[in-house]
PDB file of N, CA and C in Angstrom:
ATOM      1  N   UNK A   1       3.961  45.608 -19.712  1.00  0.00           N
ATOM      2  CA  UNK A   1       3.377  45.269 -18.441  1.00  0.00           C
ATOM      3  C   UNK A   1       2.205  44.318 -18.658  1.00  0.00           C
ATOM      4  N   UNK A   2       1.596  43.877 -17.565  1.00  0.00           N
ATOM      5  CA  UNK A   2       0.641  42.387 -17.712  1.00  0.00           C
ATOM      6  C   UNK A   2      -0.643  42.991 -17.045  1.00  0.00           C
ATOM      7  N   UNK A   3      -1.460  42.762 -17.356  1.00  0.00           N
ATOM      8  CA  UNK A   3      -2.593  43.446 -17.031  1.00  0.00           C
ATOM      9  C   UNK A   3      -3.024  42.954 -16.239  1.00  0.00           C
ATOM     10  N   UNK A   4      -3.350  42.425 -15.276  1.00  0.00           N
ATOM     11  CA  UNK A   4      -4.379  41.858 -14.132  1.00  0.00           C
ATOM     12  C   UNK A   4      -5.515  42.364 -13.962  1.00  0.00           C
ATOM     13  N   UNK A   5      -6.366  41.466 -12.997  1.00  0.00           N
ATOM     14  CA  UNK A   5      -8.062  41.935 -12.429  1.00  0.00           C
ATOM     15  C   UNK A   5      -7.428  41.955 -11.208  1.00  0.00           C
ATOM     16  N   UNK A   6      -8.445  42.697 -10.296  1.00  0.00           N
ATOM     17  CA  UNK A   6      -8.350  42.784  -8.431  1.00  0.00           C
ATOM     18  C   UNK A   6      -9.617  42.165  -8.187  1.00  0.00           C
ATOM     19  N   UNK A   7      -9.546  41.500  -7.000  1.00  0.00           N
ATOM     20  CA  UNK A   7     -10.704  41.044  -6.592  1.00  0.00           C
ATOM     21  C   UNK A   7     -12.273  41.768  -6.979  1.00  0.00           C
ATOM     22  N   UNK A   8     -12.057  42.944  -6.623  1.00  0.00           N
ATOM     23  CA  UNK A   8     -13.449  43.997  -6.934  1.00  0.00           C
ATOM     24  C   UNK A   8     -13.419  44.433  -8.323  1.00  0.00           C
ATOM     25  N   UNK A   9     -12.771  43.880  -9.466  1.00  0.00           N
ATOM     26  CA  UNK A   9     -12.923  43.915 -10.563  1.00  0.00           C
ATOM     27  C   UNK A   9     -11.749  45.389 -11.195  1.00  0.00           C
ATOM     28  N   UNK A  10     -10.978  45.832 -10.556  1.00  0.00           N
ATOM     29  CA  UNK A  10     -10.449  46.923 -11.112  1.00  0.00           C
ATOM     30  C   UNK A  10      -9.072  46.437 -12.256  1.00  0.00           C
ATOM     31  N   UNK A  11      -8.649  46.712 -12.686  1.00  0.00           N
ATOM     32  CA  UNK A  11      -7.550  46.180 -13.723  1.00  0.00           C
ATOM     33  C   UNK A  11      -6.305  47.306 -13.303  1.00  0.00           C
ATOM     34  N   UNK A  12      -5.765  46.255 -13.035  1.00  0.00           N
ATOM     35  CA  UNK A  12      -4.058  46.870 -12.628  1.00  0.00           C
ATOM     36  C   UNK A  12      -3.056  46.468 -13.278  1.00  0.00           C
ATOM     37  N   UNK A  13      -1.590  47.108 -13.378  1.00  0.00           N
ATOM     38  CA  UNK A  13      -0.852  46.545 -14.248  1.00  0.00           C
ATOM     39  C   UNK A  13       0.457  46.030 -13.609  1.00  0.00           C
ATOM     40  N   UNK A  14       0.823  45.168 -13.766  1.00  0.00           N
ATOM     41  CA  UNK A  14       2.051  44.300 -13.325  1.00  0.00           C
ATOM     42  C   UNK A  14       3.338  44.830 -14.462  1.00  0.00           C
ATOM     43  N   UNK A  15       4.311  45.294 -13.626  1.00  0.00           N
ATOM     44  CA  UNK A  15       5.246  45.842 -14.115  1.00  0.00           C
ATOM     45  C   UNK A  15       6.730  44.516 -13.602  1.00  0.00           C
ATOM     46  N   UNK A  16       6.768  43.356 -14.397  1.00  0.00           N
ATOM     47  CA  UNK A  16       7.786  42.274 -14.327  1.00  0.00           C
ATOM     48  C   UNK A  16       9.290  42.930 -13.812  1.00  0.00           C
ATOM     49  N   UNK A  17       9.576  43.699 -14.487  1.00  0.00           N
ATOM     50  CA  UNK A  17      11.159  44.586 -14.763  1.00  0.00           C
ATOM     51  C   UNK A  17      11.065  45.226 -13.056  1.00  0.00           C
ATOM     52  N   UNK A  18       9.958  45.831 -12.812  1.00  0.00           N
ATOM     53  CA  UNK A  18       9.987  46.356 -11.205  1.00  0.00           C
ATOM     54  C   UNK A  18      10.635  45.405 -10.345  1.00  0.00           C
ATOM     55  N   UNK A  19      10.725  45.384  -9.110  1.00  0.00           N
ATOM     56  CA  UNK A  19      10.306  44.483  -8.011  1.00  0.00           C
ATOM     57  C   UNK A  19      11.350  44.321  -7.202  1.00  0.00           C
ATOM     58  N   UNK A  20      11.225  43.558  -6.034  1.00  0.00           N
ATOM     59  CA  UNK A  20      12.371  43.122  -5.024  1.00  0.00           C
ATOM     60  C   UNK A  20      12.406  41.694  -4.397  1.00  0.00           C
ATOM     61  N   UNK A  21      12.935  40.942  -3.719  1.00  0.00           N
ATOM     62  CA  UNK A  21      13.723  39.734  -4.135  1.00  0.00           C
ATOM     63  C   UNK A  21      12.772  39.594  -2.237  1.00  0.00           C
ATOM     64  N   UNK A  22      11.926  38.315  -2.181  1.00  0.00           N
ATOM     65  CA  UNK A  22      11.257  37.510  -1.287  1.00  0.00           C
ATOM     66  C   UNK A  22      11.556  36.664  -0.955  1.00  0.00           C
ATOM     67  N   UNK A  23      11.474  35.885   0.201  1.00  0.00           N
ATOM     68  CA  UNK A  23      12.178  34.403   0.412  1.00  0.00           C
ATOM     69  C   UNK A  23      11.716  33.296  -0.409  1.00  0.00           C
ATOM     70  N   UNK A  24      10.418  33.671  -0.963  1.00  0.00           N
ATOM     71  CA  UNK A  24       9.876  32.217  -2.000  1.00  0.00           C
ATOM     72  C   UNK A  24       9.691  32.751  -3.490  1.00  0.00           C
ATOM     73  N   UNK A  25       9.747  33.943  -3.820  1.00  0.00           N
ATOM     74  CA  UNK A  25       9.893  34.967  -4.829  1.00  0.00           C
ATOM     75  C   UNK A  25       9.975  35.864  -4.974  1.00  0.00           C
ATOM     76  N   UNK A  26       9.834  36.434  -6.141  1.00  0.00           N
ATOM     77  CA  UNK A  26       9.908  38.128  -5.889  1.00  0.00           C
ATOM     78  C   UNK A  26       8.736  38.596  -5.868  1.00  0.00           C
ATOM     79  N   UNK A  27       8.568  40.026  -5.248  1.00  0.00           N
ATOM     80  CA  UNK A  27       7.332  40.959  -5.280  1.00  0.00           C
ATOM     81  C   UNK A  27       7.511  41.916  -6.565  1.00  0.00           C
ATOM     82  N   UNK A  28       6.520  42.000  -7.361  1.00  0.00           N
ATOM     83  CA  UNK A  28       6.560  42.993  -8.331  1.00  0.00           C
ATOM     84  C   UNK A  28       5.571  43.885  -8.133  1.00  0.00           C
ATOM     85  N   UNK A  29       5.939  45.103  -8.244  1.00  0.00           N
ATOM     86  CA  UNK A  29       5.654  46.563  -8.965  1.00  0.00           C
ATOM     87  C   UNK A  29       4.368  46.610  -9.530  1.00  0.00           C
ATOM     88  N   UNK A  30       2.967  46.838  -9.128  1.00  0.00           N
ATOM     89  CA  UNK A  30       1.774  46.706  -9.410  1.00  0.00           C
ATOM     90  C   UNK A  30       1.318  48.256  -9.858  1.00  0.00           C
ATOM     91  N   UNK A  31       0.685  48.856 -10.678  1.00  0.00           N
ATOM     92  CA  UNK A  31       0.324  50.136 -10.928  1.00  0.00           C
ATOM     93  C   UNK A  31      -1.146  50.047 -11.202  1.00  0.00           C
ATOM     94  N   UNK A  32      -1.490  51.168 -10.733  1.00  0.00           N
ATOM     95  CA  UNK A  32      -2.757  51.927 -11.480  1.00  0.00           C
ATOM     96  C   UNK A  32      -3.404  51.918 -13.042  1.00  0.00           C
ATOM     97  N   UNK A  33      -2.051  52.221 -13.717  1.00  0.00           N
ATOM     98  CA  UNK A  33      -2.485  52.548 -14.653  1.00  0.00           C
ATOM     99  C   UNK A  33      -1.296  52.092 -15.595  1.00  0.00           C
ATOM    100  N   UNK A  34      -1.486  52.149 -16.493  1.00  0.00           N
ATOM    101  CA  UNK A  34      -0.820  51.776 -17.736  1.00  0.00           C
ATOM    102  C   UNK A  34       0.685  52.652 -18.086  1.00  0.00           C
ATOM    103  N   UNK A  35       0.055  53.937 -17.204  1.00  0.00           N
ATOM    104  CA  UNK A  35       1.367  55.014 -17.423  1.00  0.00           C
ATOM    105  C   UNK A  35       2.479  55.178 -16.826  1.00  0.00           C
ATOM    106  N   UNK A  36       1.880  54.048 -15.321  1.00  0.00           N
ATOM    107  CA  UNK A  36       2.751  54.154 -14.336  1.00  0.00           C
ATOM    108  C   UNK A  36       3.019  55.028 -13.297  1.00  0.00           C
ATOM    109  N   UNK A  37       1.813  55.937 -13.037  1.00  0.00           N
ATOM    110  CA  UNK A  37       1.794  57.171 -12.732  1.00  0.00           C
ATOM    111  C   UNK A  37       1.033  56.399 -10.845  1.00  0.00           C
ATOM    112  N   UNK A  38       0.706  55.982 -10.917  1.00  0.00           N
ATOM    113  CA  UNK A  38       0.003  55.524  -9.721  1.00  0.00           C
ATOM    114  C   UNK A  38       0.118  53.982  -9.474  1.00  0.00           C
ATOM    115  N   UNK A  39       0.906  54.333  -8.080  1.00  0.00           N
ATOM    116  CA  UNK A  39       1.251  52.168  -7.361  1.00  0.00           C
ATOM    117  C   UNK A  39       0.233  52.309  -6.891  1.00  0.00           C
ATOM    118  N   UNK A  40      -0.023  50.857  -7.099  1.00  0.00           N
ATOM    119  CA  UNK A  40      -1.667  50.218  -6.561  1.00  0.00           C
ATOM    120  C   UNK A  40      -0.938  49.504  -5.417  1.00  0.00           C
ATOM    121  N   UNK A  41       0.406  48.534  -5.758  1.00  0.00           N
ATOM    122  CA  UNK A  41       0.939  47.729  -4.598  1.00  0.00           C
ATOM    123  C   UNK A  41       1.835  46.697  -5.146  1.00  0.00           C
ATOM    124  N   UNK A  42       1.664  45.505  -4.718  1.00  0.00           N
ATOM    125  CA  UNK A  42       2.681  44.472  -5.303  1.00  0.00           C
ATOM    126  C   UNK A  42       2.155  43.095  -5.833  1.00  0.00           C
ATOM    127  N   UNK A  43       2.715  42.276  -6.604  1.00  0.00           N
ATOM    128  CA  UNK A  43       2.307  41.171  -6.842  1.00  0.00           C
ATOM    129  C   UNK A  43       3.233  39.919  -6.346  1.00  0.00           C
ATOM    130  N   UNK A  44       2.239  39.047  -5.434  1.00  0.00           N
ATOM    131  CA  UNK A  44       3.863  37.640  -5.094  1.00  0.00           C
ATOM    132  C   UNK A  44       4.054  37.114  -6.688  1.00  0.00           C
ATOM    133  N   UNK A  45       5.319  37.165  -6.578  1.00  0.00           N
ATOM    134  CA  UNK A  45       5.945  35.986  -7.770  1.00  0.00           C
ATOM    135  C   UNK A  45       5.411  34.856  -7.382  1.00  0.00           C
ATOM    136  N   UNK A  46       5.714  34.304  -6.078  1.00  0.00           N
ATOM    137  CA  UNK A  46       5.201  32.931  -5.962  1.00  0.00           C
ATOM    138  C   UNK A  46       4.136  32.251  -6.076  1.00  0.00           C
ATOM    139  N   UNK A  47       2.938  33.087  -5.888  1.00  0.00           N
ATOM    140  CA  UNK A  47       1.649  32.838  -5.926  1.00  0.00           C
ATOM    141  C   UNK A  47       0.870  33.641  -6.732  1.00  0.00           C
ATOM    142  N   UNK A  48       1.339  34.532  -7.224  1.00  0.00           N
ATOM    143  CA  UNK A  48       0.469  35.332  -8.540  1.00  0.00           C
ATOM    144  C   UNK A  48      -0.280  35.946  -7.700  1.00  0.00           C
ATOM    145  N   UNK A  49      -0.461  36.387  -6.616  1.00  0.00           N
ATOM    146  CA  UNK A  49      -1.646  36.708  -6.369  1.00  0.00           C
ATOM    147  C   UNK A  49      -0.884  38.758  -5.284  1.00  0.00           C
ATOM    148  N   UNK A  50      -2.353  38.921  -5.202  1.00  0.00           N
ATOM    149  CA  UNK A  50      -2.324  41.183  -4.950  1.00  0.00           C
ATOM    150  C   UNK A  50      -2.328  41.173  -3.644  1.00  0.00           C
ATOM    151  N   UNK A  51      -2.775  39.872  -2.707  1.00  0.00           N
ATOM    152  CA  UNK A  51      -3.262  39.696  -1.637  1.00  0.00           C
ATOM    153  C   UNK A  51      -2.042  40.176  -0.912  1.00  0.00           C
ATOM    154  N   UNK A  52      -1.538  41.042  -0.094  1.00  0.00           N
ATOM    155  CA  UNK A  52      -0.215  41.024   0.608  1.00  0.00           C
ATOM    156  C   UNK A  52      -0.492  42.371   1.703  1.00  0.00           C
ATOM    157  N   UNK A  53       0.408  42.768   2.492  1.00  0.00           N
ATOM    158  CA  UNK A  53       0.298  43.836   3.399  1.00  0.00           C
ATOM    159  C   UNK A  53       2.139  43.877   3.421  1.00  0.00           C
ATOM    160  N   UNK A  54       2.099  45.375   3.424  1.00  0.00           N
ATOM    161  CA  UNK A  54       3.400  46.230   4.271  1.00  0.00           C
ATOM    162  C   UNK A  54       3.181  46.561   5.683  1.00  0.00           C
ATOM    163  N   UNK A  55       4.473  46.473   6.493  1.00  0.00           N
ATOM    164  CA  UNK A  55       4.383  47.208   7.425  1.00  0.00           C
ATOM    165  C   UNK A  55       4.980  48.860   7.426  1.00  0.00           C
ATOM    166  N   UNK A  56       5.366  49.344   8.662  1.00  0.00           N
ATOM    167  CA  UNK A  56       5.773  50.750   8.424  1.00  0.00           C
ATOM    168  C   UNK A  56       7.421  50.719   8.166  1.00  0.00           C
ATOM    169  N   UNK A  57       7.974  49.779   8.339  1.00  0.00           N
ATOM    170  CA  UNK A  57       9.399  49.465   7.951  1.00  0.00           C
ATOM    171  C   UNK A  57       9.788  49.073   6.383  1.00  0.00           C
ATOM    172  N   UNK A  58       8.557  48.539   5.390  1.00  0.00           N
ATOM    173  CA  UNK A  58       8.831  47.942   4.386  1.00  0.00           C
ATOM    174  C   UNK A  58       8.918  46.711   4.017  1.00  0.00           C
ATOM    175  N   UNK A  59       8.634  46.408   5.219  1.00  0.00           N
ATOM    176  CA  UNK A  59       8.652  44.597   5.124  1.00  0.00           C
ATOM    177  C   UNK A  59       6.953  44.460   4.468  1.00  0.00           C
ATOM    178  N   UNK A  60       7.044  43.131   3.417  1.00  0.00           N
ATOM    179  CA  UNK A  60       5.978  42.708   2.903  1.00  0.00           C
ATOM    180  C   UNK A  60       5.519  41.250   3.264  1.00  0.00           C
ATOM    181  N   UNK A  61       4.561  41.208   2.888  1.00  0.00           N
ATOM    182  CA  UNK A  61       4.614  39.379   3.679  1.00  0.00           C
ATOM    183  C   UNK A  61       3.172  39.442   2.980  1.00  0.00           C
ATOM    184  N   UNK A  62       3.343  37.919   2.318  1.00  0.00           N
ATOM    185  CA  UNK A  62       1.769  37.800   1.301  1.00  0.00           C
ATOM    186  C   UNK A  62       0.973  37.057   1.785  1.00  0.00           C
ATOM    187  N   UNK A  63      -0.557  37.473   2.379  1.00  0.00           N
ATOM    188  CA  UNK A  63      -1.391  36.668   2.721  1.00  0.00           C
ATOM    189  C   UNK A  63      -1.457  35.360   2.673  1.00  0.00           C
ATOM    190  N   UNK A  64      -1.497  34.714   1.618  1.00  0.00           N
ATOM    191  CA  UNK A  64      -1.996  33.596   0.747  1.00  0.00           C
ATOM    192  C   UNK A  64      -0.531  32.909   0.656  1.00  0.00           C
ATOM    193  N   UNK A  65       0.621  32.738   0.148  1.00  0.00           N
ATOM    194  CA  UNK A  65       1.464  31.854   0.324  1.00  0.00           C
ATOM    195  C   UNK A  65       2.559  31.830   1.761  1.00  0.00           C
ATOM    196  N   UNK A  66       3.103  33.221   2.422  1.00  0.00           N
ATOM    197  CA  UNK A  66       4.028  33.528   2.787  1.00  0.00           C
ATOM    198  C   UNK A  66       4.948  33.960   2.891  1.00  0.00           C
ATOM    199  N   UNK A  67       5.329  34.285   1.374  1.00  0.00           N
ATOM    200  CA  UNK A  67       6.472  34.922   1.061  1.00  0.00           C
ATOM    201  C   UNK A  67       6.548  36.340   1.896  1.00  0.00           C
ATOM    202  N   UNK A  68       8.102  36.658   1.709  1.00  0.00           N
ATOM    203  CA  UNK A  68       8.072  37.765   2.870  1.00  0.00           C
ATOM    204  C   UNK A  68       9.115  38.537   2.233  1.00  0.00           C
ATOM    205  N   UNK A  69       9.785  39.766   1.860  1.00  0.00           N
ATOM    206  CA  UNK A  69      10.501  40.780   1.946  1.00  0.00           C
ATOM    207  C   UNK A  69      10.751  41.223   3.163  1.00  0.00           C
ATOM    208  N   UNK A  70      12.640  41.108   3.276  1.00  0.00           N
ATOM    209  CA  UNK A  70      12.911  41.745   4.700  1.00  0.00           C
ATOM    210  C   UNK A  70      12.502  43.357   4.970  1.00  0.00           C
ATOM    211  N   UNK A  71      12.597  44.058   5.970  1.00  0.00           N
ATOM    212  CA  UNK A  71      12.162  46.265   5.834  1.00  0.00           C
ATOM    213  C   UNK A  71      13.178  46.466   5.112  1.00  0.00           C
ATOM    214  N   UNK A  72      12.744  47.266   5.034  1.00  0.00           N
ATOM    215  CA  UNK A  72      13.989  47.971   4.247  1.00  0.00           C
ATOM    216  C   UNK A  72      14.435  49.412   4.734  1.00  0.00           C
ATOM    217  N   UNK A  73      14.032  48.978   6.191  1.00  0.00           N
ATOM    218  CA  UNK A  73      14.440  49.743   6.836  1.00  0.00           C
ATOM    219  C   UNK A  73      14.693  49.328   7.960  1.00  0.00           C
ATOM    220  N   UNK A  74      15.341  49.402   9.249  1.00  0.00           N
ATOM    221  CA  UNK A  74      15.697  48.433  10.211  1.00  0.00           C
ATOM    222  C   UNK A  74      16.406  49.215  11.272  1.00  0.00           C
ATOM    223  N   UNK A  75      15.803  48.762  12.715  1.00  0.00           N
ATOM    224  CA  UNK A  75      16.391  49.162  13.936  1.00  0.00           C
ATOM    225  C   UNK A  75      16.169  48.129  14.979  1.00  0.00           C
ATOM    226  N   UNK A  76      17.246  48.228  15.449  1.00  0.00           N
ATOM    227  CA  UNK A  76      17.370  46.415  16.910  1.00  0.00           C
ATOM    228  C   UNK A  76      16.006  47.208  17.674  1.00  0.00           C
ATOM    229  N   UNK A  77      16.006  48.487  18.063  1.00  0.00           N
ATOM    230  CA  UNK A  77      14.728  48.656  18.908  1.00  0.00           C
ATOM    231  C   UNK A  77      13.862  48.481  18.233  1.00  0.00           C
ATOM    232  N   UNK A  78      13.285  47.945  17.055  1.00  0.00           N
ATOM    233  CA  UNK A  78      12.068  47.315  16.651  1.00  0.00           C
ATOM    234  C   UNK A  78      11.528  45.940  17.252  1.00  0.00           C
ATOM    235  N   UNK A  79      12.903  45.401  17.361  1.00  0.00           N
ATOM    236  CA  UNK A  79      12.333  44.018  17.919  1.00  0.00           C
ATOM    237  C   UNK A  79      12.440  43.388  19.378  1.00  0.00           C
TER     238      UNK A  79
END
């Protein structure tokens, strides 16, 4: 795994082998810790960067470039 900083200085670990497939890259598998025992969140492939938000469906969408993961969960009365 790849070690990263977070903005407020905490060190998280990027797990490459994790992740799921974005319209401009993939999102990877971000942890706590080295053991894997605790998700911190995700990383854009496209932009390297932690900056991103989920909704309550699973959809991701990254601040800073755009990239987006469809939910991964889904109902027509959502939209």
């Amino acid at each position: 795994m790849d070690a990263t900083t977070t903005r407020d200085g905490q060190t998280v670990y990027v797990s490459r082998e994790e992740g799921d497939r974005g319209s401009k890259g993939p999102f990877f598998v971000v942890y706590s810790d080295e053991g894997r025992n605790s998700r911190y969140g995700y990383l854009c492939g496209n932009c390297e960067r932690i900056d991103n938000a989920m909704d309550p469906m699973g959809r991701i969408e990254c601040n800073v470039c755009g990239n987006v993961r469809k939910p991964t969960e889904w109902d027509a009365a959502h939209e």
